[in-house]
Protein backbone atom coordinates (compact mmCIF):
# COMPACT_ATOMS: atom_id res chain seq x y z
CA UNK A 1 -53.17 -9.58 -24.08
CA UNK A 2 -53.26 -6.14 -25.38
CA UNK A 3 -53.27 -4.18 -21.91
CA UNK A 4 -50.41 -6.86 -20.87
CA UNK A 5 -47.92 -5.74 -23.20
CA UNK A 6 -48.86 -1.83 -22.89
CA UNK A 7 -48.55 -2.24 -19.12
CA UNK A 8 -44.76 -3.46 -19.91
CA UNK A 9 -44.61 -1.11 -22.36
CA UNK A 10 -45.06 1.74 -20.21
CA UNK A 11 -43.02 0.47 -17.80
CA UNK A 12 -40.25 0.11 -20.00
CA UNK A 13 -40.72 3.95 -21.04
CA UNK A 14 -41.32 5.20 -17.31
CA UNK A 15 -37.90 3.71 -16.47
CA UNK A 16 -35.98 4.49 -19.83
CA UNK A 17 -35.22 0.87 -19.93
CA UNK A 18 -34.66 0.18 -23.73
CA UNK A 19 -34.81 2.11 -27.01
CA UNK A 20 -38.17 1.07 -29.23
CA UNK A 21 -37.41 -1.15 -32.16
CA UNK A 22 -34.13 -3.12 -32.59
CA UNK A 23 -31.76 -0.13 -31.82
CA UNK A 24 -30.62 -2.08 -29.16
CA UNK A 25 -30.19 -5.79 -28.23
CA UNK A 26 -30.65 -7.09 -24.55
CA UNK A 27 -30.45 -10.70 -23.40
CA UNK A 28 -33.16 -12.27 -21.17
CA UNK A 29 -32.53 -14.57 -18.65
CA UNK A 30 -34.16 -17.30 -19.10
CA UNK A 31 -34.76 -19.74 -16.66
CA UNK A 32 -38.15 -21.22 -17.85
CA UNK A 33 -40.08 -20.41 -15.48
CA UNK A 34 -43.82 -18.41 -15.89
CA UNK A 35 -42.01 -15.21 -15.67
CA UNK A 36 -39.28 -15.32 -18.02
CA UNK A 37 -40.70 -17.14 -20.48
CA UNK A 38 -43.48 -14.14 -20.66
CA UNK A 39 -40.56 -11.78 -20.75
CA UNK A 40 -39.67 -13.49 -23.36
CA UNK A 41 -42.67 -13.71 -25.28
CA UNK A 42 -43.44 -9.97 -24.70
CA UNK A 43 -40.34 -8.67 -25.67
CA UNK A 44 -40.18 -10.36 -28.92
CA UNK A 45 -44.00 -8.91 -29.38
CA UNK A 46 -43.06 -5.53 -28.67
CA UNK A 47 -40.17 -6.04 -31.65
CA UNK A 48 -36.89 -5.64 -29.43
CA UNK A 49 -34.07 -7.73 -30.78
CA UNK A 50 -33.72 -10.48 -27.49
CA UNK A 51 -31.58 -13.65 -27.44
CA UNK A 52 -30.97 -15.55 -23.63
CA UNK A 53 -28.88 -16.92 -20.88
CA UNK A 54 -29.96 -19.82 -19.36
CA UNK A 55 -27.50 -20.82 -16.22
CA UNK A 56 -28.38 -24.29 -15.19
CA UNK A 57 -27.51 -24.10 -11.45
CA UNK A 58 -27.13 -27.82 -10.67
CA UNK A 59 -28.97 -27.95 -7.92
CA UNK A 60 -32.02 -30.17 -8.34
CA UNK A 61 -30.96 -32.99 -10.51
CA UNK A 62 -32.54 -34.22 -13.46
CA UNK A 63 -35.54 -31.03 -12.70
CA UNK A 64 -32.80 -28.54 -13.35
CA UNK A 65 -31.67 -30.54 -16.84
CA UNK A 66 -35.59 -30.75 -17.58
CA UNK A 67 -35.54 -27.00 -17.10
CA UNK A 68 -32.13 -26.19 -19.42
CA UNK A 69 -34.02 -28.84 -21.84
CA UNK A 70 -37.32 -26.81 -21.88
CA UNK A 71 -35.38 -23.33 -22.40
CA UNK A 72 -33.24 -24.73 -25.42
CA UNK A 73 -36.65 -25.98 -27.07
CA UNK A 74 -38.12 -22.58 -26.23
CA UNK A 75 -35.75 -20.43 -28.03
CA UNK A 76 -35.56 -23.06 -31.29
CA UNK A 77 -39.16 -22.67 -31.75
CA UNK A 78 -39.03 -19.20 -31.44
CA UNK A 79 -35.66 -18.92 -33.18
CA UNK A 80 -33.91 -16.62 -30.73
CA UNK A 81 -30.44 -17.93 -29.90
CA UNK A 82 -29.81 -18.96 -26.56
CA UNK A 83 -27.01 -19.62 -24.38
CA UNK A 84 -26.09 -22.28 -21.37
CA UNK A 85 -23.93 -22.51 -18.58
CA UNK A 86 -23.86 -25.09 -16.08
CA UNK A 87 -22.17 -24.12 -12.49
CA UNK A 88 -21.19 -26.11 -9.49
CA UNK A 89 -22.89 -23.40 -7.06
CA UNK A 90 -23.36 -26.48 -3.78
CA UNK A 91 -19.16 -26.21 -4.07
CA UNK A 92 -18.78 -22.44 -4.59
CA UNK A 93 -20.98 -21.50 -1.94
CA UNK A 94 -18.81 -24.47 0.30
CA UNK A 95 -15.62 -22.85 -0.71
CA UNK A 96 -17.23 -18.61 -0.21
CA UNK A 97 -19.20 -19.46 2.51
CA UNK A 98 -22.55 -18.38 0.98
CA UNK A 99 -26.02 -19.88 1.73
CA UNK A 100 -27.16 -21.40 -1.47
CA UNK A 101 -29.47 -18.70 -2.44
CA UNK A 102 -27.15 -16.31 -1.70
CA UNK A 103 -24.43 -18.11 -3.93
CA UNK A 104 -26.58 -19.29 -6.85
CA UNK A 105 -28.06 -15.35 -7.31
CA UNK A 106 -24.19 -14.06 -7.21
CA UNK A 107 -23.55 -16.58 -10.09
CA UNK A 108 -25.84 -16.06 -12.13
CA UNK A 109 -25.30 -12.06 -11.68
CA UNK A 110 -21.24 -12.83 -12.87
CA UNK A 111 -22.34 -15.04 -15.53
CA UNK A 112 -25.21 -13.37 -17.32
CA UNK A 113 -23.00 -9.49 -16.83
CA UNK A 114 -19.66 -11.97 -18.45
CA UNK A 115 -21.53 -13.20 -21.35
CA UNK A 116 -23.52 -10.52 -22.29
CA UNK A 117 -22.31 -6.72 -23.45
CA UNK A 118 -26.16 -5.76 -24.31
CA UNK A 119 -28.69 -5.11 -21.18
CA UNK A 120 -29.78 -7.79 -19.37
CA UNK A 121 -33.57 -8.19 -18.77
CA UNK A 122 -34.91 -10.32 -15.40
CA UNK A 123 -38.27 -11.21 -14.99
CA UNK A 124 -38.66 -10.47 -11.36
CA UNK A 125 -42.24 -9.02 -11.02
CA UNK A 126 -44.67 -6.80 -8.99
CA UNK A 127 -45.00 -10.27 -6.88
CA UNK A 128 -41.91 -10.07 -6.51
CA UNK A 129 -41.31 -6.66 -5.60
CA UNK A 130 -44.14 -7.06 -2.38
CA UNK A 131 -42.43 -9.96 -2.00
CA UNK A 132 -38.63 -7.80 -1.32
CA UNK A 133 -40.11 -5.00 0.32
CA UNK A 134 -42.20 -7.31 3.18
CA UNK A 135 -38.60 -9.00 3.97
CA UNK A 136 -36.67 -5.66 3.88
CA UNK A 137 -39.43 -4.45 6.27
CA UNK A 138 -38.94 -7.52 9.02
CA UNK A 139 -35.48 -6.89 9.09
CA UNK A 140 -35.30 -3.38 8.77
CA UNK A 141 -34.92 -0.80 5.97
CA UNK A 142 -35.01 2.61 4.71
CA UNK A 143 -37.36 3.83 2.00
CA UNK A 144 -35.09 2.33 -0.38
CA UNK A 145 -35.83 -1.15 1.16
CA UNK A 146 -39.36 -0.34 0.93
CA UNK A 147 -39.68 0.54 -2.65
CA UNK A 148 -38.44 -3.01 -2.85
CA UNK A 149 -36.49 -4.43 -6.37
CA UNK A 150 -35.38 -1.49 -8.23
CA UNK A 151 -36.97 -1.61 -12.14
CA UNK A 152 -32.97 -0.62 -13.38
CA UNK A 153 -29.59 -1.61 -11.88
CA UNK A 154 -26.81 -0.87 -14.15
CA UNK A 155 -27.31 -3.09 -17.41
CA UNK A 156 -29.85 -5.34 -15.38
CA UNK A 157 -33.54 -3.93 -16.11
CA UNK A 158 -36.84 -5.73 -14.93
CA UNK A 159 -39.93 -5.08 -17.44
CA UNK A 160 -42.24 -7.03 -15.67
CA UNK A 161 -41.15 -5.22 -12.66
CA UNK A 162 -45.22 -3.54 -12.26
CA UNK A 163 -47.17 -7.06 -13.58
CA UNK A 164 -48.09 -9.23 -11.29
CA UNK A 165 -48.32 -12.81 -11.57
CA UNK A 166 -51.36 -13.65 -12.31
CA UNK A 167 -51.57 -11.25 -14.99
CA UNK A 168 -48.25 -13.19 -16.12
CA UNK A 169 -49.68 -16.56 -16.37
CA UNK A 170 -53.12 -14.99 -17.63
CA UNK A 171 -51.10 -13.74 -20.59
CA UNK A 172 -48.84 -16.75 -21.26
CA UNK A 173 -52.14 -19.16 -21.55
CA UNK A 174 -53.87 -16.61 -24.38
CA UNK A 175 -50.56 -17.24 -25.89
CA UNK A 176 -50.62 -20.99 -25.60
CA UNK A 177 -46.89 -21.12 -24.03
CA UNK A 178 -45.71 -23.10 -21.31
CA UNK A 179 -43.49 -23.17 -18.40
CA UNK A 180 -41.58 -24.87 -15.89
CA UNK A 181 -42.29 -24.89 -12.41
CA UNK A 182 -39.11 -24.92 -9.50
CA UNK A 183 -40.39 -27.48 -6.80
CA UNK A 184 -38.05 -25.52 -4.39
CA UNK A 185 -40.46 -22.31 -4.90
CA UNK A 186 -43.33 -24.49 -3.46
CA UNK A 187 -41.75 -25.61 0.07
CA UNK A 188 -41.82 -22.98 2.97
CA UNK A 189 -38.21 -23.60 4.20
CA UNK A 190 -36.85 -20.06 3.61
CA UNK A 191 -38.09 -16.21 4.40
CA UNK A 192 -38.94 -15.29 0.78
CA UNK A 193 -40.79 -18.45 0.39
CA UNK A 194 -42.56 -18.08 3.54
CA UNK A 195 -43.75 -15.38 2.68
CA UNK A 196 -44.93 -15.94 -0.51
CA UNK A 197 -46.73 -19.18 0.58
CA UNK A 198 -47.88 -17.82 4.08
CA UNK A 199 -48.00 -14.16 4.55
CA UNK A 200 -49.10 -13.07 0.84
CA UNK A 201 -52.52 -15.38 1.12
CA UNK A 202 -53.34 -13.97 4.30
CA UNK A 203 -52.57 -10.03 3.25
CA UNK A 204 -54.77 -11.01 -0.07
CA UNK A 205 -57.51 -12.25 2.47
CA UNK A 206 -57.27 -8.36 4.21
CA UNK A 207 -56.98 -6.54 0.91
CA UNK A 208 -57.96 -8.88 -2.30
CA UNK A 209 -56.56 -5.66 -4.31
CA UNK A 210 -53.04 -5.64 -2.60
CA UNK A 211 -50.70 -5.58 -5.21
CA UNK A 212 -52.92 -2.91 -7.00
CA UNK A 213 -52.87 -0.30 -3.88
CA UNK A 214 -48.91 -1.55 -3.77
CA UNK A 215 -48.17 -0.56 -7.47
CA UNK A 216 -50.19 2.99 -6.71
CA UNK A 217 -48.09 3.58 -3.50
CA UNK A 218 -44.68 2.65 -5.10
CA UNK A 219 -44.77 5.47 -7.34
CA UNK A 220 -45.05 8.24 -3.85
CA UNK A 221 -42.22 5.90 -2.17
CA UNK A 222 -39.92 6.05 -5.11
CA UNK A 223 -40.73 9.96 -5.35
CA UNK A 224 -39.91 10.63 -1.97
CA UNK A 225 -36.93 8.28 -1.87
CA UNK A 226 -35.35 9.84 -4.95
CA UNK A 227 -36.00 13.87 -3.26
CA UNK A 228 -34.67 12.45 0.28
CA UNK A 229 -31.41 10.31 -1.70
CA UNK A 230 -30.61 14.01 -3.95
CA UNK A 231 -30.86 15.94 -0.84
CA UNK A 232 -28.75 13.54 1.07
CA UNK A 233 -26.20 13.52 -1.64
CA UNK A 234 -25.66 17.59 -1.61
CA UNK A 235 -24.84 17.61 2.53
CA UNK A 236 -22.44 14.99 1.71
CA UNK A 237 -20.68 16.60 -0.88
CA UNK A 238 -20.02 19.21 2.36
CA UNK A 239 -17.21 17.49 3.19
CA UNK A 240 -13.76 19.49 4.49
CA UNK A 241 -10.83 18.33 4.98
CA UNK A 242 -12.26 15.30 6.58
CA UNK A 243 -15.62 17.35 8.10
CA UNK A 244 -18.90 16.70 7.14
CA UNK A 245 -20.95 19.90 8.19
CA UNK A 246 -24.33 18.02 8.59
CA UNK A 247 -26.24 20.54 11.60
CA UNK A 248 -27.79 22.73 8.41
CA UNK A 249 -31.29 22.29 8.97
CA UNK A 250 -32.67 19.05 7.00
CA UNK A 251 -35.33 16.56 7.80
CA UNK A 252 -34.29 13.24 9.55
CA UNK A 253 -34.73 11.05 6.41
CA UNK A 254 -32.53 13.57 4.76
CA UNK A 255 -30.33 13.25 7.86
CA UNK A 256 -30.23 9.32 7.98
CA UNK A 257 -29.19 9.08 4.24
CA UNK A 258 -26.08 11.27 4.28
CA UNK A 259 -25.47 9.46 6.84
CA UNK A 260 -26.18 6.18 5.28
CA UNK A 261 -23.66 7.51 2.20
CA UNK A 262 -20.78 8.95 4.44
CA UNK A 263 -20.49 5.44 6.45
CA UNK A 264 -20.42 3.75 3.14
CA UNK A 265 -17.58 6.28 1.90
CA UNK A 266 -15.52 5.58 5.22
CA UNK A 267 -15.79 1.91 4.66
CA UNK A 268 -18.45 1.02 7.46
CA UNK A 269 -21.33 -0.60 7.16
CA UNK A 270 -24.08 1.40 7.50
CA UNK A 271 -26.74 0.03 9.50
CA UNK A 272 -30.03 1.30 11.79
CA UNK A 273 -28.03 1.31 14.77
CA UNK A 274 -25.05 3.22 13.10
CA UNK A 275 -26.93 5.90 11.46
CA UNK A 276 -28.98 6.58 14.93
CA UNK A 277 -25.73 6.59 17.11
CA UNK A 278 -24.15 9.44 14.20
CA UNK A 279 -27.41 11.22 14.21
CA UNK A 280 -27.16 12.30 18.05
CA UNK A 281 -23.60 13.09 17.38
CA UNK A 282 -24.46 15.57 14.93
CA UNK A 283 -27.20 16.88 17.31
CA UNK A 284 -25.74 16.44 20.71
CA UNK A 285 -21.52 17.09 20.75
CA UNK A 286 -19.19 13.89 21.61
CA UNK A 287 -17.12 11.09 20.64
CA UNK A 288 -18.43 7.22 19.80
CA UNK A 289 -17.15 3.80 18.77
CA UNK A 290 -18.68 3.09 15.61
CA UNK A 291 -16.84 0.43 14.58
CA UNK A 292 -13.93 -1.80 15.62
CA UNK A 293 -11.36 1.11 16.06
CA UNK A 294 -13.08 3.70 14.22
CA UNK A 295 -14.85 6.76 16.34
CA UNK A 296 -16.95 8.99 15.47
CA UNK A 297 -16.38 12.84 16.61
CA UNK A 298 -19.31 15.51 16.42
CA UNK A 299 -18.79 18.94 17.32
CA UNK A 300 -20.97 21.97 16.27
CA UNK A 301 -23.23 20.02 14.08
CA UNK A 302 -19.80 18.59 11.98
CA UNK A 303 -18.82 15.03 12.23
CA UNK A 304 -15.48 13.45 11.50
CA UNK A 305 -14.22 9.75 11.63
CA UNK A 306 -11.10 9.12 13.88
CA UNK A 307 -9.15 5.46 14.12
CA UNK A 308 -7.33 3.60 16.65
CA UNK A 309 -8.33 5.56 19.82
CA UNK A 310 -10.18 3.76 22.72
CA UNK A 311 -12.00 6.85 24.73
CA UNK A 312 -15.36 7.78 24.37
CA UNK A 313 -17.31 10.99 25.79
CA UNK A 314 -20.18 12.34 25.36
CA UNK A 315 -21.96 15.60 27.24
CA UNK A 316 -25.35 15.12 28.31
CA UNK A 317 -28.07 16.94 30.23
CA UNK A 318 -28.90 13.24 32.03
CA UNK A 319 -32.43 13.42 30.79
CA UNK A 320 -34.16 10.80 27.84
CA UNK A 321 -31.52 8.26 26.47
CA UNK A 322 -28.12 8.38 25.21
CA UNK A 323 -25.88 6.07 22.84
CA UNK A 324 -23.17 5.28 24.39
CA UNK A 325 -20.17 2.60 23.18
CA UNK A 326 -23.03 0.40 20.94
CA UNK A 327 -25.68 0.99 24.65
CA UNK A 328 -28.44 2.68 25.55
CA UNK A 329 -28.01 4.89 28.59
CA UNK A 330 -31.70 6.03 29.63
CA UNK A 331 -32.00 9.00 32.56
CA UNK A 332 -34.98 8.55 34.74
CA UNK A 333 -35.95 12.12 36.74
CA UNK A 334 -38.29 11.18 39.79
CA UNK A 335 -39.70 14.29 41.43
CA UNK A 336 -40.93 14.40 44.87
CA UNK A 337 -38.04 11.58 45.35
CA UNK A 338 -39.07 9.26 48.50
CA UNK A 339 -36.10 7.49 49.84
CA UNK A 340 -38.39 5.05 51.86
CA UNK A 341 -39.72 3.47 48.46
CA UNK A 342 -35.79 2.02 46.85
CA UNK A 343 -34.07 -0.66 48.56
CA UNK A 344 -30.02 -0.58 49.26
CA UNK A 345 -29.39 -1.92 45.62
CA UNK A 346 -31.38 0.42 43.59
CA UNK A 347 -30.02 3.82 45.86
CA UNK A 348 -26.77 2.53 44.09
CA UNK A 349 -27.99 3.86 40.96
CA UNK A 350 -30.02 6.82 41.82
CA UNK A 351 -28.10 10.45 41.95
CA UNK A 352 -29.14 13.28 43.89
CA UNK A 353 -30.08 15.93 40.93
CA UNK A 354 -29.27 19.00 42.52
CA UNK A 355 -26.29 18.18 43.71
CA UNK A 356 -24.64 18.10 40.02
CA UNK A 357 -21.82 20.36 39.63
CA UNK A 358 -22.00 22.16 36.53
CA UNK A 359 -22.37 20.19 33.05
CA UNK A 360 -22.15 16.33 32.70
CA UNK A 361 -20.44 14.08 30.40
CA UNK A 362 -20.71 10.71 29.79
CA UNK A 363 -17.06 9.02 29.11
CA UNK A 364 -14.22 6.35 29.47
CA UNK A 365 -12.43 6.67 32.95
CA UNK A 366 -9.47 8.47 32.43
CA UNK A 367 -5.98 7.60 33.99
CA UNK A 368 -5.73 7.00 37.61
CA UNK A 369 -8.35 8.98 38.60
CA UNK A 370 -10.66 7.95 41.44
CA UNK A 371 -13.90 7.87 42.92
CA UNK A 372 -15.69 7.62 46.55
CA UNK A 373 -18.19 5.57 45.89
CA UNK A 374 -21.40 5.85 48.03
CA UNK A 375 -21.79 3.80 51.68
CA UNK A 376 -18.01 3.06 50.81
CA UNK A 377 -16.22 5.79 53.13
CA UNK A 378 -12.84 5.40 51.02
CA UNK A 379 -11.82 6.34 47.40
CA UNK A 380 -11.05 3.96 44.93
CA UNK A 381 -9.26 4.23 41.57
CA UNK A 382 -11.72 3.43 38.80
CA UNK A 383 -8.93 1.86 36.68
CA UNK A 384 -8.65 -1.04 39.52
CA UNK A 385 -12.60 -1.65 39.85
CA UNK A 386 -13.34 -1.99 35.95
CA UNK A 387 -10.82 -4.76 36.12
CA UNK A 388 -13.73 -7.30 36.38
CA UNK A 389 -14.43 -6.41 33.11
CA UNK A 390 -12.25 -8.41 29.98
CA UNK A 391 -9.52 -6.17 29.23
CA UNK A 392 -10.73 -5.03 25.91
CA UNK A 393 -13.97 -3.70 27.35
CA UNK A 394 -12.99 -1.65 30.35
CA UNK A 395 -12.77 1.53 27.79
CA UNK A 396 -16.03 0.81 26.49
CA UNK A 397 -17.35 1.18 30.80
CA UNK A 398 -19.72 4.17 31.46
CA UNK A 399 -18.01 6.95 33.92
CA UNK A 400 -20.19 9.97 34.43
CA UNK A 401 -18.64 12.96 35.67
CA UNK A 402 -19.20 16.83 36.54
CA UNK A 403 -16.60 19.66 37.12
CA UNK A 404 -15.84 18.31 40.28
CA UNK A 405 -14.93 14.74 38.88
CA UNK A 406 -16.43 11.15 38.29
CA UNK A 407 -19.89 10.78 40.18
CA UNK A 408 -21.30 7.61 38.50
CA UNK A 409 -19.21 3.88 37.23
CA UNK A 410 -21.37 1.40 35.53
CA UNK A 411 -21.66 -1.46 37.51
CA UNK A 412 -20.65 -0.05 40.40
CA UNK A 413 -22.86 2.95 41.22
CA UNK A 414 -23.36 7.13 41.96
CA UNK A 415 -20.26 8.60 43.99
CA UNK A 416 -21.23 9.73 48.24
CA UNK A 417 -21.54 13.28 47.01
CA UNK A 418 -24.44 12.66 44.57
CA UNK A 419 -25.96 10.13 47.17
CA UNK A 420 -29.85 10.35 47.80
CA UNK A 421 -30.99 11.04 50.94
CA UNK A 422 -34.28 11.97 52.90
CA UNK A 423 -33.38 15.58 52.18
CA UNK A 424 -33.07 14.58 48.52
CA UNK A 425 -36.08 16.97 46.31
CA UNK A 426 -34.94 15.00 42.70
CA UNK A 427 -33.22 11.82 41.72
CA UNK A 428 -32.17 10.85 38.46
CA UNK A 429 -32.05 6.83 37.78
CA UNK A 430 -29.49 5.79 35.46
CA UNK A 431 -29.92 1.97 33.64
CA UNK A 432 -27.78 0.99 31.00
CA UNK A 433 -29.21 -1.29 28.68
CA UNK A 434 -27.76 -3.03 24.98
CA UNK A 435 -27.74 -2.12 22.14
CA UNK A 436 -29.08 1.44 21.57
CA UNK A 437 -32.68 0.37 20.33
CA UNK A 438 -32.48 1.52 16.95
CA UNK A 439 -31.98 -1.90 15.17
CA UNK A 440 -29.81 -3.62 12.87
């Protein structure tokens, strides 16, 4: 019991979560479950002044009136006053078109931040915490998703935040309290449950001391997360008259979290895909789609956001990948280039390397400009081929060019200049494929 309530005790310290004593009051939400009851319990142990919220969330009949039942008991025995509100969250998440766990946690969030002016303790725990990080990781994340729940968020703090669950129920049966259990938390018909009920067990089975090597490895995370987020925050204060100067020598995390922050200041979402497409602007000079009508310029290691323009253009050396309009464009070089080994269909794509005049760029096609396609023996203007595409896209269709013009359309193949033949030394094969490959 003892080590129980220093563990939250120091965790409450580490994170300068609350004044010792009564100097300040914070409300617990209280659902009745093992955690927040031993949130509860603690708290009032430990001598902070606590009273509760208990939002009663409608959803599971007479168990969620058994649970607002059990809570109101709770507090009377233990004379802390206590606070209910019922919500209709099936017909708010109907009329916001939220899932309901998506609803029912932005409820609760409004209600217990409304009622209360004090902090507001949650009893979301180390389990918990695994629990967040594992999901961030399937879907993708930064070290921010990885250090999982954060222990503070504005007036909302988590004590329990480094306890696990067992150590929770361990401590609430020395105590002789009980709980309420949430049937929905025992049925594997959502991620986070899933992965409680299935993926946990099977981790425990690898490592029975998960959560304790998790706990030891969240403290280097958060470290290095906190460095990388200062860091990020100083290159993008560097912002000029609409410039961010980003091509000062910095790390990639560094890199990918100024990033992260300038998308978020120009009202994009920021997400994997995003943040890799910027990166190679910073690195590699040119002009991207980011978003609906908003482009992306970098030039010189400085990137600036543009709106309501419909060109893109990149310069490239043709070799590795490139992100271009939301694809990847990879460049295949095949030395000692065979002609005898491609078929009609795949010549269409291949380019003649040293036959490149000067430097090329990747970009929209521009006016009425044309190109002689190979095997063709006439010009054609590029405008009039992309029309296969849907209006709205033909802008978004990969031209390559050189300083003597276009050599490459997507879709339609390499120009008669840049054709292979047997005399050909290199090729370059160009596939475009969607989206980039950095994730969502």
């Amino acid at each position: 019991m003892q080590s129980f309530e220093n563990n939250v005790l120091e965790t409450i310290r580490s994170y300068n979560m609350l004044h010792e004593g009564k100097s300040r009051r914070v409300t617990v939400a209280l659902s009745g479950g093992a955690d927040s009851v031993s949130l509860l319990a603690v708290l009032l142990r430990l001598g902070f002044d606590v009273d509760c919220v208990h939002v009663n969330h409608c959803l599971r009949g007479s168990e969620s009136d058994r649970d607002e039942e059990f809570c109101k008991d709770l507090c009377r025995s233990l004379g802390v006053d206590i606070r209910v509100e019922r919500v209709e969250v099936r017909r708010y998440c109907e009329a916001n078109r939220l899932s309901i766990e998506e609803g029912a946690r932005k409820l609760r969030y409004e209600i217990l931040e409304g009622l209360s002016p004090s902090l507001i303790a949650t009893a979301h725990n180390l389990d918990d915490c695994l629990e967040t990080t594992l999901f961030n990781l399937t879907r993708g994340c930064g070290l921010s998703g990885i250090t999982g729940i954060p222990p503070v968020r504005g007036r909302i703090i988590r004590p329990l935040i480094r306890t696990s669950r067992e150590d929770i129920e361990r401590y609430l049966d020395e105590l002789g309290l009980g709980f309420v259990t949430d049937s929905t938390n025992l049925v594997d018909d959502c991620s986070r449950n899933i992965i409680r009920l299935k993926v946990l067990p099977e981790l425990k089975r690898l490592n029975p001391s998960l959560l304790k090597t998790y706990r030891c490895e969240l403290s280097g995370f958060e470290s290095a997360r906190d460095y990388i987020s200062a860091e990020a925050k100083k290159l993008f204060k560097k912002n000029k008259n609409g410039f961010w100067e980003l091509g000062s020598a910095c790390g990639d995390a560094v890199l990918c979290e100024a990033i992260r922050l300038i998308l978020k200041d120009e009202g994009i979402t920021p997400s994997s895909y995003r943040i890799g497409v910027v990166k190679e602007l910073v690195r590699s000079d040119g002009r991207v789609n980011i978003a609906g009508g908003v482009y992306v310029r970098g030039c010189s290691g400085r990137i600036s956001f543009e709106r309501d323009e419909a060109e893109l253009y990149i310069p490239s050396r043709l070799l590795g990948y490139v992100c271009f309009g939301g694809r990847r464009v990879e460049f295949t070089e095949i030395s000692q280039f065979d002609i005898s080994c491609y078929n009609n269909t795949e010549i269409k794509f291949l380019m003649d390397a040293d036959l490149l005049k000067g430097p090329a760029v990747l970009r929209s096609y521009k006016g009425s400009e044309r190109i002689r396609l190979a095997k063709k023996g006439f010009s054609q203007e590029i405008k009039k081929l992309l029309s296969v595409y849907p209006a709205g896209s033909r802008k978004g269709a990969l031209v390559i060019s050189d300083s003597e013009g276009a050599v490459f359309v997507e879709g339609f193949g390499v120009c008669e200049r840049l054709m292979c033949t047997r005399e050909t030394k290199t090729a370059i094969r160009v596939e475009i494929a969607p989206p980039c490959g950095f994730g969502d």
